[in-house]
PDB file of N, CA and C in Angstrom:
ATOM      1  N   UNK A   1       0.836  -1.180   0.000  1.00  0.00           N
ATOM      2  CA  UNK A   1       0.000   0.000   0.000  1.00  0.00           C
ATOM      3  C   UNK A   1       0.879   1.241   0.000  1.00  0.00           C
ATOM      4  N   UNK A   2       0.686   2.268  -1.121  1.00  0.00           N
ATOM      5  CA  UNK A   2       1.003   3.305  -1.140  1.00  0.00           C
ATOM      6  C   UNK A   2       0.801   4.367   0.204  1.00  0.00           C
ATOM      7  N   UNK A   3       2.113   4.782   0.380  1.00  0.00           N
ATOM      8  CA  UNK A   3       1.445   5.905   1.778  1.00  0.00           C
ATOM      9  C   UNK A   3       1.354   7.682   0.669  1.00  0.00           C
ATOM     10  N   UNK A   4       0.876   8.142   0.962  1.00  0.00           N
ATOM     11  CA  UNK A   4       0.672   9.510   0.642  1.00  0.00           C
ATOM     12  C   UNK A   4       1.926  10.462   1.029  1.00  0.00           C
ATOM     13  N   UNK A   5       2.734  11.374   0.003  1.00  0.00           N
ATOM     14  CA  UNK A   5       3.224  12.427   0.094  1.00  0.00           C
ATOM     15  C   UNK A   5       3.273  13.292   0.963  1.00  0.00           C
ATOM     16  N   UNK A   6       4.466  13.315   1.749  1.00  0.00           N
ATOM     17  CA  UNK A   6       3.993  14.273   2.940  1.00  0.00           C
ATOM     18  C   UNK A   6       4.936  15.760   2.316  1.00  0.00           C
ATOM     19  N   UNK A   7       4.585  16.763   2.365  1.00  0.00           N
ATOM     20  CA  UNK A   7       5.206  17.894   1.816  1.00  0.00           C
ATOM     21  C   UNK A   7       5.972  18.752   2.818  1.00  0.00           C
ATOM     22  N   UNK A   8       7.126  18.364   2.990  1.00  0.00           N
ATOM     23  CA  UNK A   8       8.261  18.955   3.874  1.00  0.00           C
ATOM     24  C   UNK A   8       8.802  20.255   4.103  1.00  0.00           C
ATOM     25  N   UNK A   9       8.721  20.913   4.882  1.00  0.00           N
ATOM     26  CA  UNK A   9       8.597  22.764   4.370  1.00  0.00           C
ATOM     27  C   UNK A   9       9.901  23.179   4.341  1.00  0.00           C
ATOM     28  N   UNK A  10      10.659  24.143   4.479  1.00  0.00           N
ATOM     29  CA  UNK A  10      11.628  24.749   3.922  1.00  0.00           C
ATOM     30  C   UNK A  10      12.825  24.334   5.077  1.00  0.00           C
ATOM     31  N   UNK A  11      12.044  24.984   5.892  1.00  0.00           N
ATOM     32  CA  UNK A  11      12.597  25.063   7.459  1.00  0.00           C
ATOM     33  C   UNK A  11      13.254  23.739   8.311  1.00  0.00           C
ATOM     34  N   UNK A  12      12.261  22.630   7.812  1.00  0.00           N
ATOM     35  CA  UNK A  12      12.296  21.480   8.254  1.00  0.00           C
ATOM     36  C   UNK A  12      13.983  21.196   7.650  1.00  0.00           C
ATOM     37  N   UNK A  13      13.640  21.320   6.107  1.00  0.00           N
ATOM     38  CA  UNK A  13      14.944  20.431   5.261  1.00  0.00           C
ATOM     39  C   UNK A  13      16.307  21.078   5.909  1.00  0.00           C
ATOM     40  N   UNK A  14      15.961  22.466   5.537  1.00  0.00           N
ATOM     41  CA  UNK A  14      17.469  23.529   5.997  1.00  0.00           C
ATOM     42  C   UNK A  14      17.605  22.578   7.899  1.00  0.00           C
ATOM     43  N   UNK A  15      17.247  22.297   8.545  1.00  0.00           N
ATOM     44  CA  UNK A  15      17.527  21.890  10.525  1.00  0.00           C
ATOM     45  C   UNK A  15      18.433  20.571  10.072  1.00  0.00           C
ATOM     46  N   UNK A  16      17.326  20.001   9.380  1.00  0.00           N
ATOM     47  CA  UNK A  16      18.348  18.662   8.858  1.00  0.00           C
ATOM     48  C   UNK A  16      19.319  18.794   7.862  1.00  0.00           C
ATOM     49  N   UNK A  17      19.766  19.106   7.287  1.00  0.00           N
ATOM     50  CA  UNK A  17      20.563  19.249   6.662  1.00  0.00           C
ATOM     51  C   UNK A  17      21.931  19.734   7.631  1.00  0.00           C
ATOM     52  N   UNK A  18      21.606  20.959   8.415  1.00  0.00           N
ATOM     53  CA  UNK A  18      22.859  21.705   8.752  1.00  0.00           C
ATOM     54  C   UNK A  18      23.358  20.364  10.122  1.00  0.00           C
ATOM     55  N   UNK A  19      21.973  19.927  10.517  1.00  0.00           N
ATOM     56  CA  UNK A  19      22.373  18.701  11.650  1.00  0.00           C
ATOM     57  C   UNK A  19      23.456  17.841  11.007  1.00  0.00           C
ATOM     58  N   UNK A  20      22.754  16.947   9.819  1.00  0.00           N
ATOM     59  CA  UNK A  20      23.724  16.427   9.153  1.00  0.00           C
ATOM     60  C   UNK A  20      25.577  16.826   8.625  1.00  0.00           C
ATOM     61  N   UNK A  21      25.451  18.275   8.671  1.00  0.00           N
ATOM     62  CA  UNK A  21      26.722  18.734   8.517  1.00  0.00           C
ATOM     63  C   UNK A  21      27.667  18.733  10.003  1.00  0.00           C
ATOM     64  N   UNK A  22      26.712  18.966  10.535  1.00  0.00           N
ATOM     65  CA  UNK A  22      27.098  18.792  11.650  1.00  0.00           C
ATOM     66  C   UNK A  22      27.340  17.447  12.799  1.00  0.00           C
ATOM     67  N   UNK A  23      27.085  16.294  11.940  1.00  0.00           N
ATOM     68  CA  UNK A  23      28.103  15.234  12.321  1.00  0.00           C
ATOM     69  C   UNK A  23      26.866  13.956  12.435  1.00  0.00           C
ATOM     70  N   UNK A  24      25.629  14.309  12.593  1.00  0.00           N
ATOM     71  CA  UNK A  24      24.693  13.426  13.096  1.00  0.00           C
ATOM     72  C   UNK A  24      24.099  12.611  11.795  1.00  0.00           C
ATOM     73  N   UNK A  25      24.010  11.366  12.194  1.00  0.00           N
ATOM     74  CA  UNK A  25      23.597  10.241  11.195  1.00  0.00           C
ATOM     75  C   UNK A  25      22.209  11.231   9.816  1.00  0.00           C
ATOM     76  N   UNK A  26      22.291  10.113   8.812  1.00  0.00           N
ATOM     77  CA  UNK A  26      20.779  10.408   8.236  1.00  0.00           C
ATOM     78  C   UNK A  26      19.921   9.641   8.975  1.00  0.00           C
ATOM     79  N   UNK A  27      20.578   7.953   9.218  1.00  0.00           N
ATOM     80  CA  UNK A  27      19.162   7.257  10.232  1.00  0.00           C
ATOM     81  C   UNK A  27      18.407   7.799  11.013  1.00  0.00           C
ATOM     82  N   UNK A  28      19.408   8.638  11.882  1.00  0.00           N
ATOM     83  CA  UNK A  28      18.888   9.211  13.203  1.00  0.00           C
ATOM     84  C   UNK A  28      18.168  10.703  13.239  1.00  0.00           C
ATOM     85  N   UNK A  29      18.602  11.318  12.004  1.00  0.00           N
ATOM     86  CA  UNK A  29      17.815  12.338  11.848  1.00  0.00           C
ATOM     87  C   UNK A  29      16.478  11.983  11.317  1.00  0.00           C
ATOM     88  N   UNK A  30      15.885  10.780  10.415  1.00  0.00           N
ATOM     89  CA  UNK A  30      15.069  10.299   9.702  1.00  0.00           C
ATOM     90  C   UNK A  30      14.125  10.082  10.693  1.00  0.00           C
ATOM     91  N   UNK A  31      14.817   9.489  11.471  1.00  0.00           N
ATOM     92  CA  UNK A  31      13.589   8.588  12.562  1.00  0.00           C
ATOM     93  C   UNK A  31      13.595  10.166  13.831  1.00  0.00           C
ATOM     94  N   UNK A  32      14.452  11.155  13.913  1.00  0.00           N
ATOM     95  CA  UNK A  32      13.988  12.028  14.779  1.00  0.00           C
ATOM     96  C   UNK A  32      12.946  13.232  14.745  1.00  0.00           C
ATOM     97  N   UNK A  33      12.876  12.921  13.208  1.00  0.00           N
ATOM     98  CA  UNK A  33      12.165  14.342  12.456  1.00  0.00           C
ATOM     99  C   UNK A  33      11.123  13.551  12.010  1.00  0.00           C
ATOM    100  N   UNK A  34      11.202  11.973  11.925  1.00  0.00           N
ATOM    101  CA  UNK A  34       9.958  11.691  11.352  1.00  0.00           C
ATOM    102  C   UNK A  34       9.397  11.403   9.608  1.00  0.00           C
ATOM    103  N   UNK A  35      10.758  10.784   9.171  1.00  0.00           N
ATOM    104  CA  UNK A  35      11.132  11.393   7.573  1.00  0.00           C
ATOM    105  C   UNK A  35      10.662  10.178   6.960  1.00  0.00           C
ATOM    106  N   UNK A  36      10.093   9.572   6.007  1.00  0.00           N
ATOM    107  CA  UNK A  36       9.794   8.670   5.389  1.00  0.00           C
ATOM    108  C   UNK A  36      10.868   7.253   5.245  1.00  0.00           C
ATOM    109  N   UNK A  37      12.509   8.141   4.940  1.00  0.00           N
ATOM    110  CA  UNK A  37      13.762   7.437   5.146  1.00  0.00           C
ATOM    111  C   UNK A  37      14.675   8.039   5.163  1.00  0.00           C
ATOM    112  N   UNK A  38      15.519   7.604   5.294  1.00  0.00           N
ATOM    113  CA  UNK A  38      17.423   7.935   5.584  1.00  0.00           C
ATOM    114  C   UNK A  38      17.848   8.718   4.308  1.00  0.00           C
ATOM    115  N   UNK A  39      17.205   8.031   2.553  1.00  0.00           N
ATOM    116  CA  UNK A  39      17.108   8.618   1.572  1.00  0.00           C
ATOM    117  C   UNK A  39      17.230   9.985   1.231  1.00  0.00           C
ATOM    118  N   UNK A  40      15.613  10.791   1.781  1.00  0.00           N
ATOM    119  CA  UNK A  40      15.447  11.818   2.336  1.00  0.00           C
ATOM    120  C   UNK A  40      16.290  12.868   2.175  1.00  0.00           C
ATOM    121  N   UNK A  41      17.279  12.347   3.456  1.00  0.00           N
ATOM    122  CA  UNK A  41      17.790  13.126   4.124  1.00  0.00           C
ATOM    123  C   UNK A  41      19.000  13.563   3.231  1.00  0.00           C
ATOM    124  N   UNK A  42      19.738  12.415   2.482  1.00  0.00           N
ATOM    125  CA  UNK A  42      20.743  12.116   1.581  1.00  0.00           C
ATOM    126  C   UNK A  42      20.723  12.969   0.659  1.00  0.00           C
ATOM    127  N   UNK A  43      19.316  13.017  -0.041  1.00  0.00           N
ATOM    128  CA  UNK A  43      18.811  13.886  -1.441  1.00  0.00           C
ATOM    129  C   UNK A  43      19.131  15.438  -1.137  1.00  0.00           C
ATOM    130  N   UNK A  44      18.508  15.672  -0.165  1.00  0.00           N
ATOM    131  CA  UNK A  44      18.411  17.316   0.927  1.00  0.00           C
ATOM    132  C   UNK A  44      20.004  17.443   1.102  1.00  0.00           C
ATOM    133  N   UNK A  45      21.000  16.556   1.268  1.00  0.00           N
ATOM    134  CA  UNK A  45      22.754  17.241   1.448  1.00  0.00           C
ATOM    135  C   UNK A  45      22.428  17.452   0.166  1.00  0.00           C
ATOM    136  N   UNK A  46      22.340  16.411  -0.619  1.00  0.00           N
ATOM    137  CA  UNK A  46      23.374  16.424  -2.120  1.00  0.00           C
ATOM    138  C   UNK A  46      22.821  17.330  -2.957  1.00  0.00           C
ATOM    139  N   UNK A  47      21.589  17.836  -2.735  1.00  0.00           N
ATOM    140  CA  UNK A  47      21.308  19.131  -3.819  1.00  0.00           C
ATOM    141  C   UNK A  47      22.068  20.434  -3.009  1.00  0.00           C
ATOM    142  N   UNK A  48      22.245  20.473  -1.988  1.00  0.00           N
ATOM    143  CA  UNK A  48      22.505  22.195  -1.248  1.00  0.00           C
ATOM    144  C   UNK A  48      24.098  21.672  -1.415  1.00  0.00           C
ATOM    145  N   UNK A  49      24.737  20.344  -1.311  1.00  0.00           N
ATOM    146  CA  UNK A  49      26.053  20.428  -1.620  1.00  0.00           C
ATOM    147  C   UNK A  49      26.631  20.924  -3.215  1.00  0.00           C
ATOM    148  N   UNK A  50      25.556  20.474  -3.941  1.00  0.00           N
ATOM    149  CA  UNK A  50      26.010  20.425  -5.648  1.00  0.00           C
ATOM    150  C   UNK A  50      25.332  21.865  -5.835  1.00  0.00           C
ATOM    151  N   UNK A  51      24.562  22.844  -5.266  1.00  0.00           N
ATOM    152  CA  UNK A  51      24.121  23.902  -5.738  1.00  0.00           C
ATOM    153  C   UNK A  51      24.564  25.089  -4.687  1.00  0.00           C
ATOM    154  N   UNK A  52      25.303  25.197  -3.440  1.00  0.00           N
ATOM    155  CA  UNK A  52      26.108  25.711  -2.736  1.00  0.00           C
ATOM    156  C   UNK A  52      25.436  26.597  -1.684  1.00  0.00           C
ATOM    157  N   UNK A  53      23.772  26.009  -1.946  1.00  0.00           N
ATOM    158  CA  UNK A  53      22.767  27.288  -1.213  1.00  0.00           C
ATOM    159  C   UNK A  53      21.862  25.971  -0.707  1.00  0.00           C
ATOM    160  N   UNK A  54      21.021  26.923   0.886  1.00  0.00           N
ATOM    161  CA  UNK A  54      20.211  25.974   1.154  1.00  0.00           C
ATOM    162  C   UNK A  54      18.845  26.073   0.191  1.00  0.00           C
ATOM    163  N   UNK A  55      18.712  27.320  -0.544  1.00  0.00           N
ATOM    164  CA  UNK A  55      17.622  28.030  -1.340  1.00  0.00           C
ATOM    165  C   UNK A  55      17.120  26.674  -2.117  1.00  0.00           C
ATOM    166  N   UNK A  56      17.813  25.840  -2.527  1.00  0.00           N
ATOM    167  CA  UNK A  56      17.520  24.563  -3.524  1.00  0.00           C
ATOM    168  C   UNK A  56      15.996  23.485  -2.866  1.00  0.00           C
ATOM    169  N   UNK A  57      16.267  23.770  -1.526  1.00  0.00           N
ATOM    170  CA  UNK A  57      15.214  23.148  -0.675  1.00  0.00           C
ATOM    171  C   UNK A  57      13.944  24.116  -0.806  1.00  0.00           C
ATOM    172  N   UNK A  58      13.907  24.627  -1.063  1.00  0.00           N
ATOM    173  CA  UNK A  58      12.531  25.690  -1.376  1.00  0.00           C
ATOM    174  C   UNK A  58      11.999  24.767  -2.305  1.00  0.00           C
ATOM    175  N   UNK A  59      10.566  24.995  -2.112  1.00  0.00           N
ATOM    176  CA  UNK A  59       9.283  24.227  -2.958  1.00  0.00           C
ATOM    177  C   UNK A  59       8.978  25.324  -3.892  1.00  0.00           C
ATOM    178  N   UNK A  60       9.465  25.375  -5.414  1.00  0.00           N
ATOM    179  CA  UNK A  60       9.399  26.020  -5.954  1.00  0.00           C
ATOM    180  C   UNK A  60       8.178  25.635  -7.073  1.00  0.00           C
ATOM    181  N   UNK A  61       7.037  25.025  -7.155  1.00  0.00           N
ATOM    182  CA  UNK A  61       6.258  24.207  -7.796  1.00  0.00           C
ATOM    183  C   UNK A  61       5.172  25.484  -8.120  1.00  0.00           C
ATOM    184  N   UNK A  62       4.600  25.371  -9.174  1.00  0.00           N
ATOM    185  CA  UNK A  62       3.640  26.320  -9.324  1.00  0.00           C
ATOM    186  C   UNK A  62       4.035  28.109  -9.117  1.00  0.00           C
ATOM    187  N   UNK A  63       5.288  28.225  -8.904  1.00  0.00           N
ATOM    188  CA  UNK A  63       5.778  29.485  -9.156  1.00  0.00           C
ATOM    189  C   UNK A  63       6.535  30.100 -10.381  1.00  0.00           C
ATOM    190  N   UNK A  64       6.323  29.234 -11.025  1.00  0.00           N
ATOM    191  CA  UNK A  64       6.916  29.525 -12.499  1.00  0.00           C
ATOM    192  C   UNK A  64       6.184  30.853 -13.295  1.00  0.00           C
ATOM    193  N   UNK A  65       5.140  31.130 -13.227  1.00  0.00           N
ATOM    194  CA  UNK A  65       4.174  32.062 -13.819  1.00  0.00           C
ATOM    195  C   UNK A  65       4.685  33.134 -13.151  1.00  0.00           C
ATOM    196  N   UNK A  66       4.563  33.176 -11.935  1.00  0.00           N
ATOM    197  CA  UNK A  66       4.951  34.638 -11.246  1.00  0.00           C
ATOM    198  C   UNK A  66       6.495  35.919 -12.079  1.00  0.00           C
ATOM    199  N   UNK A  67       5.687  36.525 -12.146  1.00  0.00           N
ATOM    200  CA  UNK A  67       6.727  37.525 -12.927  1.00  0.00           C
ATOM    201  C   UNK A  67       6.501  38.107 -14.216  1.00  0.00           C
ATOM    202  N   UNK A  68       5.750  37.025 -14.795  1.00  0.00           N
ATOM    203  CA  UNK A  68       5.436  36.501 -16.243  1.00  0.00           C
ATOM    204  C   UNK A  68       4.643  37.543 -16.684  1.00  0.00           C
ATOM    205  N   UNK A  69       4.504  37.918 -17.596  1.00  0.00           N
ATOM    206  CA  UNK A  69       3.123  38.844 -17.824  1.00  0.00           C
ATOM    207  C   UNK A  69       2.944  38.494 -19.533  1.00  0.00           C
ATOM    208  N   UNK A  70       2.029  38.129 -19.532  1.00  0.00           N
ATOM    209  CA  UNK A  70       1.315  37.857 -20.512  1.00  0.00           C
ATOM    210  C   UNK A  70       0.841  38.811 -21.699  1.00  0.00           C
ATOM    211  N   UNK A  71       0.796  38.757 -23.433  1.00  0.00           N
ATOM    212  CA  UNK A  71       0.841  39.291 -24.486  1.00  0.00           C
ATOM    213  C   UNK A  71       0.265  40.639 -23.694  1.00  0.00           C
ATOM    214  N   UNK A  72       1.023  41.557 -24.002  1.00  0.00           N
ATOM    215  CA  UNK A  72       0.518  43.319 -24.137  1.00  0.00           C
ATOM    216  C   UNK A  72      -0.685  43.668 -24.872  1.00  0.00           C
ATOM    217  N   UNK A  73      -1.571  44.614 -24.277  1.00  0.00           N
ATOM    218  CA  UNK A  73      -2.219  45.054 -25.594  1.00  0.00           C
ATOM    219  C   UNK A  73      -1.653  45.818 -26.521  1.00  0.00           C
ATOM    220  N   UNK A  74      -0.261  46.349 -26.586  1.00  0.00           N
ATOM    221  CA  UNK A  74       0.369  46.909 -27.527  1.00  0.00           C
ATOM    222  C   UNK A  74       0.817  46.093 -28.392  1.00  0.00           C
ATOM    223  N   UNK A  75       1.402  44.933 -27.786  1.00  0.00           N
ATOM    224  CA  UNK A  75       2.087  44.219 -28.548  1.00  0.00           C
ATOM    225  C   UNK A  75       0.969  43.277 -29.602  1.00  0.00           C
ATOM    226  N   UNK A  76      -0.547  43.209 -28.652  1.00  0.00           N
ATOM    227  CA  UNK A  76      -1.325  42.542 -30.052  1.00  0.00           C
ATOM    228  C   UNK A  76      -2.189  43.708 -31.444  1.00  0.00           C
ATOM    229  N   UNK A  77      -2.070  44.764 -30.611  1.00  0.00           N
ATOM    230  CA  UNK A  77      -2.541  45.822 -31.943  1.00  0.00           C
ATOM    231  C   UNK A  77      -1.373  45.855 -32.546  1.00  0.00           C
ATOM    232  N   UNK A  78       0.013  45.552 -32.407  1.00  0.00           N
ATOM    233  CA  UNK A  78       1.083  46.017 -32.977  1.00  0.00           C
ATOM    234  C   UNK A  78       0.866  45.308 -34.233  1.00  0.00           C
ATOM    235  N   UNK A  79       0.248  43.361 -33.775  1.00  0.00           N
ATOM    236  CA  UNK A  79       0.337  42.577 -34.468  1.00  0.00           C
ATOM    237  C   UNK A  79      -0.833  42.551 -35.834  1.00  0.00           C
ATOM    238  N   UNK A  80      -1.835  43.507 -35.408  1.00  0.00           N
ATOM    239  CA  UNK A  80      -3.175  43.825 -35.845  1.00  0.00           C
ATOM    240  C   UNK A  80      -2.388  44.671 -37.278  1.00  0.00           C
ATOM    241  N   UNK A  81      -1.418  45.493 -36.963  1.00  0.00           N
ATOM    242  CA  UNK A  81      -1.266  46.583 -37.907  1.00  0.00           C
ATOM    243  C   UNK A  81      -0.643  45.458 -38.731  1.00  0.00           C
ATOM    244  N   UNK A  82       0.670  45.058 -38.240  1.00  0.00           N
ATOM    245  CA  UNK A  82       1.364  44.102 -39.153  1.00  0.00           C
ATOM    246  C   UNK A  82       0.825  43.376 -40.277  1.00  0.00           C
ATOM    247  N   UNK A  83      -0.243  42.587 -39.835  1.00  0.00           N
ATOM    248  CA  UNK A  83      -1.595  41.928 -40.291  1.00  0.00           C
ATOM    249  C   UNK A  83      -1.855  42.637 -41.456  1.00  0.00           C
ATOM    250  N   UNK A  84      -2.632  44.138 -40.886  1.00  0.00           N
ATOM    251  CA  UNK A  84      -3.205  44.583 -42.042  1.00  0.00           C
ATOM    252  C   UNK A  84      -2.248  44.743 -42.889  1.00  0.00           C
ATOM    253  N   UNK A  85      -1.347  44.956 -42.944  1.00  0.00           N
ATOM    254  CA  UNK A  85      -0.208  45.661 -43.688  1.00  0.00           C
ATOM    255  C   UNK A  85       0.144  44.409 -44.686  1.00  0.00           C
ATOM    256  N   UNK A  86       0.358  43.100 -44.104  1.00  0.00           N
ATOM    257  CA  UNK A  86       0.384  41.906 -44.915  1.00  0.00           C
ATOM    258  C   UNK A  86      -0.529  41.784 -46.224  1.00  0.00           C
ATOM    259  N   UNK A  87      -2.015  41.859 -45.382  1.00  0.00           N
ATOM    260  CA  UNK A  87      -2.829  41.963 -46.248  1.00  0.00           C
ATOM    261  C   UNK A  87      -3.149  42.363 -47.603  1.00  0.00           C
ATOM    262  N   UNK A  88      -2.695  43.876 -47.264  1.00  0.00           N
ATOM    263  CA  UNK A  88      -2.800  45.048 -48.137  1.00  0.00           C
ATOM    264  C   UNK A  88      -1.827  44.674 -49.307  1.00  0.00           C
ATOM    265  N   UNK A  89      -0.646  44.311 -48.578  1.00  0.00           N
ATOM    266  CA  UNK A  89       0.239  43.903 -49.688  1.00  0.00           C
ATOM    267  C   UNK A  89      -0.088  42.625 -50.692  1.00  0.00           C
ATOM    268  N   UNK A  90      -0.660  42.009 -49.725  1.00  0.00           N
ATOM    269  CA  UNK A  90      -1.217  40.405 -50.915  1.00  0.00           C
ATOM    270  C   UNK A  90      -2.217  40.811 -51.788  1.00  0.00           C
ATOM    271  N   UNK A  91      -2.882  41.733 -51.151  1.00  0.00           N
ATOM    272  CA  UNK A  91      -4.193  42.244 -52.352  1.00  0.00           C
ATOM    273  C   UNK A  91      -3.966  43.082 -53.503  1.00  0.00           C
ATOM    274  N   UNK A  92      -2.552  44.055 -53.070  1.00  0.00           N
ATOM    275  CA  UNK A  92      -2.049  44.537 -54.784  1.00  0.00           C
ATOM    276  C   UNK A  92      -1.148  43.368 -55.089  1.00  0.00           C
ATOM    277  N   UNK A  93      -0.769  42.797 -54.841  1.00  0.00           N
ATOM    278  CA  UNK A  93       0.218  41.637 -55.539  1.00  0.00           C
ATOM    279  C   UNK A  93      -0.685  40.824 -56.311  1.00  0.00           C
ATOM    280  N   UNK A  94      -1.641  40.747 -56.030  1.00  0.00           N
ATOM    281  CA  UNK A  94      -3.109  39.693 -56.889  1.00  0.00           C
ATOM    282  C   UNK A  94      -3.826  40.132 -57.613  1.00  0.00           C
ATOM    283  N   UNK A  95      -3.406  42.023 -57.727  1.00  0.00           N
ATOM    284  CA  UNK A  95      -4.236  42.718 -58.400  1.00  0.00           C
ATOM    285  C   UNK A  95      -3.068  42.815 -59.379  1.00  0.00           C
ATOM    286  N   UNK A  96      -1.798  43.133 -59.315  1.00  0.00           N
ATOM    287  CA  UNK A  96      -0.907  43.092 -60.541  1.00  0.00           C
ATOM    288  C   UNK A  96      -0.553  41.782 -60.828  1.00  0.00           C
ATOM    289  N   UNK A  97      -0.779  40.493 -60.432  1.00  0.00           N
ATOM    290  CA  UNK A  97      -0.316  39.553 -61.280  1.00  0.00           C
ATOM    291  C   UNK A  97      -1.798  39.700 -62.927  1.00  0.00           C
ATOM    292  N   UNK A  98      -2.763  40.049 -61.721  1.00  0.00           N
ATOM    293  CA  UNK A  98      -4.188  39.844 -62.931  1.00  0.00           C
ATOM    294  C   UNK A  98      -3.981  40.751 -63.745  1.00  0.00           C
ATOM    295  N   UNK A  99      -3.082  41.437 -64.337  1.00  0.00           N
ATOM    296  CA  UNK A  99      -3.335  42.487 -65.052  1.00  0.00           C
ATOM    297  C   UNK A  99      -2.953  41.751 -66.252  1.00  0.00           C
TER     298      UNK A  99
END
């Protein structure tokens, strides 16, 4: 039986982690914090070791949009003129091939 995802907050990972630097098992942090496994704890060094910040432990999920801002209304009338302008040009080009 599958157990359910428990979602670990920022605070939690950064205590264990610096514990771990600080000399104390993953077993024993696993089973003191309550961690699914020893694994865990392993994954949480090796990203803040390979990325040099504890920031890597942040739940960054669904924050991708933020910042983002979506087509301008300048930028779609810009595209409106362009358009027409295409247009205009295909309609004398079809009027001088017919000649």
């Amino acid at each position: 039986m599958r157990t359910k995802k428990v979602p670990y907050g920022f605070d939690l990972k950064k205590e264990v982690v610096e514990l771990f630097f600080e000399g104390h098992s993953a077993v024993d942090l696993a089973k003191r914090f309550e961690l699914s496994n020893r694994r865990r704890v392993t994954e949480w060094v090796k990203q803040v070791r390979e990325a040099g910040t504890f920031e890597v432990l942040r739940d960054m999920r669904g924050l991708g949009n933020k910042g983002r801002t979506k087509a301008s209304k300048e930028s779609l009338e810009e595209e409106i003129v362009r358009l027409n302008l295409e247009l205009s040009y295909l309609k004398k080009l079809i009027n001088l091939q017919g000649r």
